[in-house]
N, C-alpha and C. Protein backbone atom coordinates (compact mmCIF):
# COMPACT_ATOMS: atom_id res chain seq x y z
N UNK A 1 -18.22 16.97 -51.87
CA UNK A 1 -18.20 17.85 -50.71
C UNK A 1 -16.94 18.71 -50.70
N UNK A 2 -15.65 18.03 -50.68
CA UNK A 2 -14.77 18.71 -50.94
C UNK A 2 -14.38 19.53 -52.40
N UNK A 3 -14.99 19.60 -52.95
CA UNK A 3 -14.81 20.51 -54.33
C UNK A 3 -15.64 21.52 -54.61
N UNK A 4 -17.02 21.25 -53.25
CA UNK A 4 -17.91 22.74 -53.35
C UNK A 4 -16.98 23.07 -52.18
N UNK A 5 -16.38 22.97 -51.12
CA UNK A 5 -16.15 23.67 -49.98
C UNK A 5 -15.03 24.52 -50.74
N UNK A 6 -14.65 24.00 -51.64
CA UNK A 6 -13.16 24.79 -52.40
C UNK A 6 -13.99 25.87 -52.61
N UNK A 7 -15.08 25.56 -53.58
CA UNK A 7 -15.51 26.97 -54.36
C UNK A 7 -16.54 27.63 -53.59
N UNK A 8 -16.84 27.44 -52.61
CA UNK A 8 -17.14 28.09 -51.83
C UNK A 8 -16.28 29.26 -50.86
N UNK A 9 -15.51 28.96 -51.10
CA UNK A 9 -14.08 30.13 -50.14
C UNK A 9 -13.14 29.56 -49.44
N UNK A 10 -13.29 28.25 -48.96
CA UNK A 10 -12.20 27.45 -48.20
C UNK A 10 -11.48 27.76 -48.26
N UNK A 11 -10.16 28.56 -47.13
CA UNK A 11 -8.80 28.54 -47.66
C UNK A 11 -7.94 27.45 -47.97
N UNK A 12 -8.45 25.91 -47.25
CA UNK A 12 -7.96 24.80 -47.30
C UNK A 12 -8.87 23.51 -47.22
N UNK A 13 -8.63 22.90 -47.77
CA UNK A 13 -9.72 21.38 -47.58
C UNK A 13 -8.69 20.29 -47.93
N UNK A 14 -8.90 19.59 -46.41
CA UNK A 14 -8.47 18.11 -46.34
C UNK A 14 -9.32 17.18 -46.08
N UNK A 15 -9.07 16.00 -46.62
CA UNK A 15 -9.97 15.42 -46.82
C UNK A 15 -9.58 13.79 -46.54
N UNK A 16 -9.98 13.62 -45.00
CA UNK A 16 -9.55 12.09 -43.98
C UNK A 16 -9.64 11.25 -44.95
N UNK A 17 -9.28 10.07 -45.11
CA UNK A 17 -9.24 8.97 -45.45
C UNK A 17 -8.83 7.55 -45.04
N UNK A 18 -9.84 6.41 -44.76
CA UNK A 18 -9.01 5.82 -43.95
C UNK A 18 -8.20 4.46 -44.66
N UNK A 19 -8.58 4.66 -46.29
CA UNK A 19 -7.70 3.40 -46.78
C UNK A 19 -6.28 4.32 -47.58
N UNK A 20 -6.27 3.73 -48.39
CA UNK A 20 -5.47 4.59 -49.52
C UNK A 20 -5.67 4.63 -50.70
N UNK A 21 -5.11 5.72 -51.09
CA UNK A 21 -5.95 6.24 -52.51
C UNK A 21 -6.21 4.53 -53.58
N UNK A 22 -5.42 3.79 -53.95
CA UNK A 22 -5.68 2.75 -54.42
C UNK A 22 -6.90 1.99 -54.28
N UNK A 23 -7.39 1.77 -52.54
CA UNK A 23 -8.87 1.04 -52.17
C UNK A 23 -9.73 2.08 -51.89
N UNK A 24 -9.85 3.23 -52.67
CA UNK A 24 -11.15 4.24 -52.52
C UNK A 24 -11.71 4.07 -53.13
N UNK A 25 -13.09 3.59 -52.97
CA UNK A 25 -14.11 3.25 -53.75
C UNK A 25 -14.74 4.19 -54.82
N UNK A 26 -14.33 5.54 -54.29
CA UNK A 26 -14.92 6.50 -55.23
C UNK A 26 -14.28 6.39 -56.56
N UNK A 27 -14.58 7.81 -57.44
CA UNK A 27 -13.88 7.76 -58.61
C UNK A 27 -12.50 8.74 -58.51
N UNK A 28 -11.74 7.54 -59.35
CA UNK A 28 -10.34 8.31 -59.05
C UNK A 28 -10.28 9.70 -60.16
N UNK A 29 -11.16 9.64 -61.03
CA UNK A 29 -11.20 11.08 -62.04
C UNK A 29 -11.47 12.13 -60.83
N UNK A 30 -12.57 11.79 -59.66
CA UNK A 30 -12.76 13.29 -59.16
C UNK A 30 -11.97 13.05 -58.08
N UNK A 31 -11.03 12.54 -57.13
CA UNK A 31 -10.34 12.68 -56.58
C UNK A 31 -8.87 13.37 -57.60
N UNK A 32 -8.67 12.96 -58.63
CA UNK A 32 -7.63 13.79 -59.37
C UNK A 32 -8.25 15.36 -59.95
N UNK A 33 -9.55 15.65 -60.28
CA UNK A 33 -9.83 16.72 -60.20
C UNK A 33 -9.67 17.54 -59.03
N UNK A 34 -10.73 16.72 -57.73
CA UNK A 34 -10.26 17.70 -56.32
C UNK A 34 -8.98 18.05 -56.27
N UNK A 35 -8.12 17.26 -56.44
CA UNK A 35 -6.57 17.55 -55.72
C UNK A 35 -6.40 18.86 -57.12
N UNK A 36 -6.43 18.80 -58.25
CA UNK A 36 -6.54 19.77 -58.81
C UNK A 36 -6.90 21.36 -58.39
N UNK A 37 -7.75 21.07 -57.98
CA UNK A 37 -8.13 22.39 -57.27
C UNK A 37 -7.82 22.70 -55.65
N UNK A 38 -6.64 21.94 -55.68
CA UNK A 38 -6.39 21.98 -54.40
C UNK A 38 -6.89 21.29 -52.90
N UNK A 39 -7.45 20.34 -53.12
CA UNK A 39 -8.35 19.61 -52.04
C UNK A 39 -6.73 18.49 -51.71
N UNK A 40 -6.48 18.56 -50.06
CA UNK A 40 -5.57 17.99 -49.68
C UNK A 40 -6.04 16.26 -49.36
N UNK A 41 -5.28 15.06 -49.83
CA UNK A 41 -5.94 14.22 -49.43
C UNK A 41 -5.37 13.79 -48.68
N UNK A 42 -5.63 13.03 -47.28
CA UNK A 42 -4.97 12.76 -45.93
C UNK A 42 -5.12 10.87 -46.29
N UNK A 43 -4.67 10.17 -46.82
CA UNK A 43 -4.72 9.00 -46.91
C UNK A 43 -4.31 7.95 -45.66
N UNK A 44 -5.18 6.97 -45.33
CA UNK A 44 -4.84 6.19 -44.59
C UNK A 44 -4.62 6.55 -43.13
N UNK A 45 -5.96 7.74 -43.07
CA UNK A 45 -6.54 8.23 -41.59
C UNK A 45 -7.93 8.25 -41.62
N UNK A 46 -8.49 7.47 -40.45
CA UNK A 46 -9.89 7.71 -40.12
C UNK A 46 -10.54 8.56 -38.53
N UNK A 47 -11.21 9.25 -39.00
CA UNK A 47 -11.23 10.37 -38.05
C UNK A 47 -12.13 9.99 -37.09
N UNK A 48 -12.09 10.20 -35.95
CA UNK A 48 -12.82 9.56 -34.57
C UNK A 48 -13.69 10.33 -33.96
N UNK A 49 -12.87 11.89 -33.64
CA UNK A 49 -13.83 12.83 -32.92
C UNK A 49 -13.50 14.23 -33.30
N UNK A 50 -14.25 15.28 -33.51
CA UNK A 50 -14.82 16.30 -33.86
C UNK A 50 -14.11 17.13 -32.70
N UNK A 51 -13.19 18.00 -32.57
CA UNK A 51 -12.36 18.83 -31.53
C UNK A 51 -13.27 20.12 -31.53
N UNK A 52 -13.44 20.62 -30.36
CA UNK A 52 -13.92 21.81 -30.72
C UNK A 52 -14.56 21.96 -28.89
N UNK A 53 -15.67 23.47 -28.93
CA UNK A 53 -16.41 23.48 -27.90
C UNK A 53 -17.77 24.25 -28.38
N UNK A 54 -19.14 24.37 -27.54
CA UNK A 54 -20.06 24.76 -28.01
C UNK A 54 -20.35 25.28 -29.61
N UNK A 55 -20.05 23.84 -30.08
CA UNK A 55 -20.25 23.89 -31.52
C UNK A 55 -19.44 24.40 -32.64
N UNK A 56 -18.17 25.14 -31.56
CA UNK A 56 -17.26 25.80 -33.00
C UNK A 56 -16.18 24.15 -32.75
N UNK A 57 -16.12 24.04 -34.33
CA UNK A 57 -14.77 22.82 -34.49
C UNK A 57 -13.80 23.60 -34.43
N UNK A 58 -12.48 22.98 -33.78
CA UNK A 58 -11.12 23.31 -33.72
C UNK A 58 -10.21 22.48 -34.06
N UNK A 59 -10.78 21.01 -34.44
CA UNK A 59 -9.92 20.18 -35.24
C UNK A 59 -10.78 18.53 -35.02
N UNK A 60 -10.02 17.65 -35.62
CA UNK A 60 -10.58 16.29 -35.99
C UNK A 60 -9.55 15.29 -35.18
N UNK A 61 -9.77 14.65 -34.46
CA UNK A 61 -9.19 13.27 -33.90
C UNK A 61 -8.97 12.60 -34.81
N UNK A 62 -8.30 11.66 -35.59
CA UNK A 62 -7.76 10.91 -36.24
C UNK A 62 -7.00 9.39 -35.87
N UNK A 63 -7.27 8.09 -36.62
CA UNK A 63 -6.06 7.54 -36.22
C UNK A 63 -5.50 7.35 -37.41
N UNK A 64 -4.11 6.92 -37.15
CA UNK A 64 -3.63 6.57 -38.51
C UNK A 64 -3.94 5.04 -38.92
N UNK A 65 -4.08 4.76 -40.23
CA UNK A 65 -4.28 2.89 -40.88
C UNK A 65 -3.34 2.42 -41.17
N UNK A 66 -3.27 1.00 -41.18
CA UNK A 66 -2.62 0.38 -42.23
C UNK A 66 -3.48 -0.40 -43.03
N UNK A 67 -3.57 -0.77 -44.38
CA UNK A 67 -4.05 -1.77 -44.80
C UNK A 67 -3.78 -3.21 -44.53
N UNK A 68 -5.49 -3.96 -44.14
CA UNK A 68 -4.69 -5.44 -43.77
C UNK A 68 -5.40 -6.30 -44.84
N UNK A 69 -6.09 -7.40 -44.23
CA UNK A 69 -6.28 -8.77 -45.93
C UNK A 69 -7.93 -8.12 -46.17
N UNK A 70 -8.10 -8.47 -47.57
CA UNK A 70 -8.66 -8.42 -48.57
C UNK A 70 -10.37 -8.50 -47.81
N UNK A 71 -11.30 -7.22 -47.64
CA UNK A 71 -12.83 -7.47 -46.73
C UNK A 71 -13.19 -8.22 -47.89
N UNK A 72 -14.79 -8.43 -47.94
CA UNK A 72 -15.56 -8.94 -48.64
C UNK A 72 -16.12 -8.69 -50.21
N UNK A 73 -15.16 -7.62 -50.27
CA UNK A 73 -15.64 -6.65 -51.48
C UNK A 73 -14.26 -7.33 -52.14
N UNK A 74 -13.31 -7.47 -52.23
CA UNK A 74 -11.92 -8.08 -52.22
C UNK A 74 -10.99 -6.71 -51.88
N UNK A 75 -11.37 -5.07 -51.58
CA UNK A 75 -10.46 -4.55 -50.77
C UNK A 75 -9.57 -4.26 -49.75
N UNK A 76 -8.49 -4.28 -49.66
CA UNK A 76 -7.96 -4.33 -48.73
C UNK A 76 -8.70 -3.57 -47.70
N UNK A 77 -8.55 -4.19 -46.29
CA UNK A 77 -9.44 -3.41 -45.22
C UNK A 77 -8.55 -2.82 -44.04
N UNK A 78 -9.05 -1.92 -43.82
CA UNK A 78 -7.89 -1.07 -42.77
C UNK A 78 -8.38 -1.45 -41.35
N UNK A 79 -7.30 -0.64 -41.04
CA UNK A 79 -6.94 -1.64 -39.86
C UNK A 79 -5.68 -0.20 -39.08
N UNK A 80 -6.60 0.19 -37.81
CA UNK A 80 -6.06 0.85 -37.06
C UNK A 80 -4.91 1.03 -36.36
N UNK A 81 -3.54 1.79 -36.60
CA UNK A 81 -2.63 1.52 -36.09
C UNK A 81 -2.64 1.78 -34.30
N UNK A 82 -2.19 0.94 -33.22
CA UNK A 82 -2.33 1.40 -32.56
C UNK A 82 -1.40 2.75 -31.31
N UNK A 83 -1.83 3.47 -30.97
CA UNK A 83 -1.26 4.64 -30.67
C UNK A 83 -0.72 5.68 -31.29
N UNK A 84 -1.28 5.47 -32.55
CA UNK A 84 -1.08 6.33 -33.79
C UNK A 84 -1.66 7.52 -33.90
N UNK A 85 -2.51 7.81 -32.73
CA UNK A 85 -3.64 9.00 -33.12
C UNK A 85 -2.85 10.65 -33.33
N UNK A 86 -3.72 11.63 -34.37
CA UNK A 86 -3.19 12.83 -34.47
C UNK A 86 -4.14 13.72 -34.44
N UNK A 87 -4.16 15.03 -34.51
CA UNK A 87 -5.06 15.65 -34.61
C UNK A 87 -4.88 16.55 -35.37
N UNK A 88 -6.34 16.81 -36.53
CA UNK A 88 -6.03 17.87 -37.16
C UNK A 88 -6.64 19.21 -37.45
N UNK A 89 -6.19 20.14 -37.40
CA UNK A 89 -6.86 21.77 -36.79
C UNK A 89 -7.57 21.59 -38.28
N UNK A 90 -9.35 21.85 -37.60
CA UNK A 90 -9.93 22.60 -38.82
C UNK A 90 -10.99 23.68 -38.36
N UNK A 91 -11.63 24.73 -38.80
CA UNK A 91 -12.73 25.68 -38.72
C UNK A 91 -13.93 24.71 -38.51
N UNK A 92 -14.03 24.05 -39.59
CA UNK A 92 -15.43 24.01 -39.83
C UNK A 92 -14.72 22.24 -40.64
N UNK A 93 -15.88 21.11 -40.14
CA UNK A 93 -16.07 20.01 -40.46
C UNK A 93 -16.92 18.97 -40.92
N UNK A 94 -16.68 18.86 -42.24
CA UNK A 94 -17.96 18.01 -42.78
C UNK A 94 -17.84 16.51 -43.00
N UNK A 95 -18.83 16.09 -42.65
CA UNK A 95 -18.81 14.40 -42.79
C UNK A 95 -19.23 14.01 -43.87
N UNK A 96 -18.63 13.42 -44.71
CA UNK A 96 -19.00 12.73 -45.78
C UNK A 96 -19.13 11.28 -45.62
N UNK A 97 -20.26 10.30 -45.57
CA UNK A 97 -19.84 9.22 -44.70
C UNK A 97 -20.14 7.87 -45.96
N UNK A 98 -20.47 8.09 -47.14
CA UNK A 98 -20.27 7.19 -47.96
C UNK A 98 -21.92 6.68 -48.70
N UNK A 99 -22.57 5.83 -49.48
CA UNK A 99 -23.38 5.62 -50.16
C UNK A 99 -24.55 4.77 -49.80
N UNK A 100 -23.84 4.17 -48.35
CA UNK A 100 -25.23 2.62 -48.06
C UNK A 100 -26.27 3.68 -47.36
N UNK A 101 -27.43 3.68 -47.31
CA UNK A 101 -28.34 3.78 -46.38
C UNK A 101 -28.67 3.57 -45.30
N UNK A 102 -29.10 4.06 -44.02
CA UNK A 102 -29.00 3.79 -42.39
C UNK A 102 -30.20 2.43 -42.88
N UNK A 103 -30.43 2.06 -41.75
CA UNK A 103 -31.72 1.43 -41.36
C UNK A 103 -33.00 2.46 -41.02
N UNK A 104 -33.17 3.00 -42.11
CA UNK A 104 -34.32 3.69 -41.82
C UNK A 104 -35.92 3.61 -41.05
N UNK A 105 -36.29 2.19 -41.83
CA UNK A 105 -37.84 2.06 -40.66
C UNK A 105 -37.13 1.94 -39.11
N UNK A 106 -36.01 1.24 -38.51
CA UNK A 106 -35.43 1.71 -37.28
C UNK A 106 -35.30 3.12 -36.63
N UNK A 107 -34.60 4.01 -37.50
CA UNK A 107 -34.12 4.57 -37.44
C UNK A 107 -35.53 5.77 -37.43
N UNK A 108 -36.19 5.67 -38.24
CA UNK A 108 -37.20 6.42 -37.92
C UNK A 108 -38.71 6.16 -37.34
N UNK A 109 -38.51 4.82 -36.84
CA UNK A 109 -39.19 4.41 -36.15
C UNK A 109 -40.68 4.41 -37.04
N UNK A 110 -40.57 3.35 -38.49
CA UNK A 110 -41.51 3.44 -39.06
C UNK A 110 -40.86 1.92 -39.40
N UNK A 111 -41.55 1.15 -38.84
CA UNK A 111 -41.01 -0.47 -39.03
C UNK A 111 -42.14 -0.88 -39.92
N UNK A 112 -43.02 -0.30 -40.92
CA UNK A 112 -43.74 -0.72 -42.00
C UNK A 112 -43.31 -0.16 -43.32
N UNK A 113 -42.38 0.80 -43.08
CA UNK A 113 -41.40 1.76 -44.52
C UNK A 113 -41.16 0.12 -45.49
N UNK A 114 -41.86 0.08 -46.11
CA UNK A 114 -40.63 -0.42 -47.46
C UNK A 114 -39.96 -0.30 -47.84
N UNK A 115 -38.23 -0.95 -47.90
CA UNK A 115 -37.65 -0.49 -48.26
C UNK A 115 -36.68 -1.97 -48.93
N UNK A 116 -36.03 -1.22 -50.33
CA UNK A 116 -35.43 -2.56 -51.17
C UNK A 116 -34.79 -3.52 -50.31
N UNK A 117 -33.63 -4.27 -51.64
CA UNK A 117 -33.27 -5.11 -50.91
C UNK A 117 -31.90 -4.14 -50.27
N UNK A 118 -31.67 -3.15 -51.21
CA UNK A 118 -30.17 -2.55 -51.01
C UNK A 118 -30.42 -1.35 -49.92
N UNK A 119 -31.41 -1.59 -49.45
CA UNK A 119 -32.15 -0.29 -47.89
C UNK A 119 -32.65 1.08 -48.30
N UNK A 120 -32.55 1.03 -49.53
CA UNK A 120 -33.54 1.87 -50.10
C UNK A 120 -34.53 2.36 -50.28
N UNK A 121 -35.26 3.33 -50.04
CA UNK A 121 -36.62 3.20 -50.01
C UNK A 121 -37.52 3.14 -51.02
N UNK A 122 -38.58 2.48 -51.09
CA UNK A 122 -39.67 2.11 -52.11
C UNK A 122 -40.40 3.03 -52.06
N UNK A 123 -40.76 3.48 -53.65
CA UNK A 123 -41.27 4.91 -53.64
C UNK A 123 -42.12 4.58 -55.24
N UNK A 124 -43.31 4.90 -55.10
CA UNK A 124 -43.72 4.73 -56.31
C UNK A 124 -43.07 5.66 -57.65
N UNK A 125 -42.53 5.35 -58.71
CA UNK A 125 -41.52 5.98 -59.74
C UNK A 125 -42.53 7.27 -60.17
N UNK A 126 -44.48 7.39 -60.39
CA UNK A 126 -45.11 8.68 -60.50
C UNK A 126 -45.23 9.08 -59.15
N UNK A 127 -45.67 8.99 -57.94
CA UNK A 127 -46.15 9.91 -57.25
C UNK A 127 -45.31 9.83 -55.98
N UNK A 128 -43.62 9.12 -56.39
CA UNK A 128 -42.62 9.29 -55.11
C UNK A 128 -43.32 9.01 -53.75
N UNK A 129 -44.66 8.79 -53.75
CA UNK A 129 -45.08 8.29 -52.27
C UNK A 129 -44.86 6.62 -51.78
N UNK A 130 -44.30 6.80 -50.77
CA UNK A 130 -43.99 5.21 -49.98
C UNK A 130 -45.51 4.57 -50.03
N UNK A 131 -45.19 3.36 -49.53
CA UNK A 131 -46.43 2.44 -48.91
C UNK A 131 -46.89 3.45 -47.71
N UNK A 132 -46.36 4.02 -47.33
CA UNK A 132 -46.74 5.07 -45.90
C UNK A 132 -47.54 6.43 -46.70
N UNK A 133 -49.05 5.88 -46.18
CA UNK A 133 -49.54 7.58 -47.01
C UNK A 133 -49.16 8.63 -46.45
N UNK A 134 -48.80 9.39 -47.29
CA UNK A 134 -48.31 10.62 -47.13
C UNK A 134 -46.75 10.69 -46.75
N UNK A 135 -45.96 9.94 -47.00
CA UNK A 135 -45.29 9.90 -46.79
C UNK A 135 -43.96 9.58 -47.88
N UNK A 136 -43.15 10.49 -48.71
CA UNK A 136 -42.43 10.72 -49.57
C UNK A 136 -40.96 10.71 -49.92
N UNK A 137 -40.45 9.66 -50.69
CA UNK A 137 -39.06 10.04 -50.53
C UNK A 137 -38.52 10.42 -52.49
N UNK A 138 -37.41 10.50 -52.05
CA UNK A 138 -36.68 11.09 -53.53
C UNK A 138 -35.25 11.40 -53.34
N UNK A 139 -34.32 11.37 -54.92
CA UNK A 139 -33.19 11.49 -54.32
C UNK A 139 -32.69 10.13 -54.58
N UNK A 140 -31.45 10.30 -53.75
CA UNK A 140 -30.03 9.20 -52.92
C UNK A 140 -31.11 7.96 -52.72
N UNK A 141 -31.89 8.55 -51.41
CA UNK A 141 -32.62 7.71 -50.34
C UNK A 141 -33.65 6.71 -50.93
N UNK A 142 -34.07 6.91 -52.20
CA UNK A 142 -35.00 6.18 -52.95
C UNK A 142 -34.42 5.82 -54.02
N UNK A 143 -33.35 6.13 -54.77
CA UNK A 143 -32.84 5.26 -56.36
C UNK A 143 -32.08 4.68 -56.26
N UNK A 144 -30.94 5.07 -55.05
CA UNK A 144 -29.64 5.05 -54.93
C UNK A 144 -28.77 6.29 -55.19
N UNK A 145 -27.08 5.68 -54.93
CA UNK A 145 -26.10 6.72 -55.20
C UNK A 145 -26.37 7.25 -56.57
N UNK A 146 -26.69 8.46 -56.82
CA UNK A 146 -26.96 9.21 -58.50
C UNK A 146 -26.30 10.14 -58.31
N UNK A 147 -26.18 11.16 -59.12
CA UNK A 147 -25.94 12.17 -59.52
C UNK A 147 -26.81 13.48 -58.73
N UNK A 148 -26.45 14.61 -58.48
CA UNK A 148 -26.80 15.68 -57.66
C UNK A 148 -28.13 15.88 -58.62
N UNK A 149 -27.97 16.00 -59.79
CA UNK A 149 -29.09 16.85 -60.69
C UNK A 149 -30.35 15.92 -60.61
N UNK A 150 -30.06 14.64 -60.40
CA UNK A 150 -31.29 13.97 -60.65
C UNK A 150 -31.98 14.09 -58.90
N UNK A 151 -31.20 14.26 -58.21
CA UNK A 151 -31.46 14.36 -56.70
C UNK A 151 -32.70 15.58 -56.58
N UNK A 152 -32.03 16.82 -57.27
CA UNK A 152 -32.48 18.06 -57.60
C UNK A 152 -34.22 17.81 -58.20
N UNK A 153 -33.81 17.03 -59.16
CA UNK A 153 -35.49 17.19 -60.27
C UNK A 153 -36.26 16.19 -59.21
N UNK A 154 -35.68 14.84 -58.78
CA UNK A 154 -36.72 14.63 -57.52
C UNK A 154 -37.46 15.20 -56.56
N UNK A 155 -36.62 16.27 -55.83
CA UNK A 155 -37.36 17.09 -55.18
C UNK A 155 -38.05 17.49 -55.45
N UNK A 156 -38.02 18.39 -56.67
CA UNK A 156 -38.91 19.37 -56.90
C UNK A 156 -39.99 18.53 -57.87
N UNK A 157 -39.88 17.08 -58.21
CA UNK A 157 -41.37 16.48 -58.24
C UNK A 157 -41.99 16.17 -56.88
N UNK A 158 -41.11 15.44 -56.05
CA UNK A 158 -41.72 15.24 -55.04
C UNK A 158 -42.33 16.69 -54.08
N UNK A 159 -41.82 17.63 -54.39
CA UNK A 159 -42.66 18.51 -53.93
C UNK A 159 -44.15 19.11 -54.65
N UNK A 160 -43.94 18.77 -55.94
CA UNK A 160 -45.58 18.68 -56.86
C UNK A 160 -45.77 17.97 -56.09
N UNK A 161 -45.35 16.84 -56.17
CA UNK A 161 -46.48 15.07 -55.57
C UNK A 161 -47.20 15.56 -54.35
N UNK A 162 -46.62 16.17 -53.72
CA UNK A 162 -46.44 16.79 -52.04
C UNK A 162 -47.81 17.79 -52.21
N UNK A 163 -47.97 18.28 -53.09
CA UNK A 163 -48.75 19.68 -53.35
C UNK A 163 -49.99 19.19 -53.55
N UNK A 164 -50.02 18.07 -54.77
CA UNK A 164 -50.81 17.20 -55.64
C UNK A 164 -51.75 16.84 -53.74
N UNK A 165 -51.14 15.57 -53.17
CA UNK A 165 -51.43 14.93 -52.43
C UNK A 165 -52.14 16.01 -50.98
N UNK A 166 -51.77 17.10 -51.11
CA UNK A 166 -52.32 18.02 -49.91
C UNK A 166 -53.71 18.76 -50.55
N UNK A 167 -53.46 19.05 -52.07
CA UNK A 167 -54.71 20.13 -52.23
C UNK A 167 -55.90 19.21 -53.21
N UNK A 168 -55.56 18.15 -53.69
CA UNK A 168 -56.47 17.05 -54.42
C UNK A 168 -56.14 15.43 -53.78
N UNK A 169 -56.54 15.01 -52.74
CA UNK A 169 -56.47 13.94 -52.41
C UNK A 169 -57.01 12.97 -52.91
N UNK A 170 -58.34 13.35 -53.56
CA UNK A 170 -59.57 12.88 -53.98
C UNK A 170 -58.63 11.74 -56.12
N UNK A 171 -57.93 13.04 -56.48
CA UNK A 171 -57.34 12.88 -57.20
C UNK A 171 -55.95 11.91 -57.17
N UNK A 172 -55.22 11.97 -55.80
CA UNK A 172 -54.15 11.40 -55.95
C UNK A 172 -54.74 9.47 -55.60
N UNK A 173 -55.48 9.59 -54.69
CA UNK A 173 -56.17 8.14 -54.56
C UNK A 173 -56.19 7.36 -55.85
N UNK A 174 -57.19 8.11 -56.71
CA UNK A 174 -57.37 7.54 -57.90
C UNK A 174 -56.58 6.89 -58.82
N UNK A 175 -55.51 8.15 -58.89
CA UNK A 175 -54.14 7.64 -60.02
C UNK A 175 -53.67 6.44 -59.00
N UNK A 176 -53.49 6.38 -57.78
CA UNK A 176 -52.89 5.20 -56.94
C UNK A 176 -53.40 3.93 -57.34
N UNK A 177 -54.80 3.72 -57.81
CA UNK A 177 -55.34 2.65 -58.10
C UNK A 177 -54.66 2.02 -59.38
């Protein structure tokens, strides 16, 4: 997120954080690329609320962390300092919020969705359709965390599948068997 907002025109991109660079789960190659291109990293702040009014942002609520003992993953887990809060002026604010999946059949109020053990959704690997007819996923939301490009060629099968399943039904039944 922060390395298209660069090349997109950003005059500046910072980028909250609420552990430190050491317990970021991501990869430290593209956090040393971002900062390369200039992406500011704000370590050991997690951001609370969205500043702004009728939709224009004017900055991010923040508190500051400390790292405390070791969560379940064995990373250190942060841990809110208190009265630490700052705020920081931005235009425009994007959430990047990390790799697990919501609770989707909740969440979309489809409590028959299949979905793995890791909250993923179950999607047949040819015709990307759920146990829910007519109903399609692809992407993040069905393999897991991947790569953008494979996100990309999902779609645009699942939009055949999508096409398949609207103008030959008769046909998609069949292959289902």
């Amino acid at each position: 997120c922060v390395r298209t907002a660069v090349r997109q025109g950003a005059k500046s991109v910072t980028c909250l954080y609420r552990r430190d660079r050491a317990n970021m789960p991501g990869s430290a190659r593209e956090v040393a690329h971002a900062e390369e291109e200039g992406v500011v990293f704000e370590w050991l702040a997690a951001p609370r609320a969205v500043l702004g009014e009728a939709g224009m942002a004017t900055g991010v609520r923040a508190a500051r962390m400390r790292l405390g003992a070791p969560d379940a993953t064995g990373r250190a887990a942060p841990e809110e300092i208190e009265g630490a809060d700052f705020e920081a002026p931005a235009d425009l604010v994007i959430k990047a919020l990390g790799f697990d999946p919501e609770d989707l059949p909740r969440g979309l109020a489809a409590p028959d969705l299949a979905v793995s053990r890791w909250g993923t959704v179950k999607a047949d690997f040819r015709t990307l359709m759920t146990n829910l007819p007519g109903v399609f996923a692809a992407g993040d939301i069905a393999r897991g965390a991947s790569l953008v490009v494979w996100a990309i060629k999902d779609g645009r099968d699942a939009a055949d599948a999508i096409h398949r399943y609207l103008t030959e039904p008769a046909r998609v039944a069949a292959e289902a068997r």
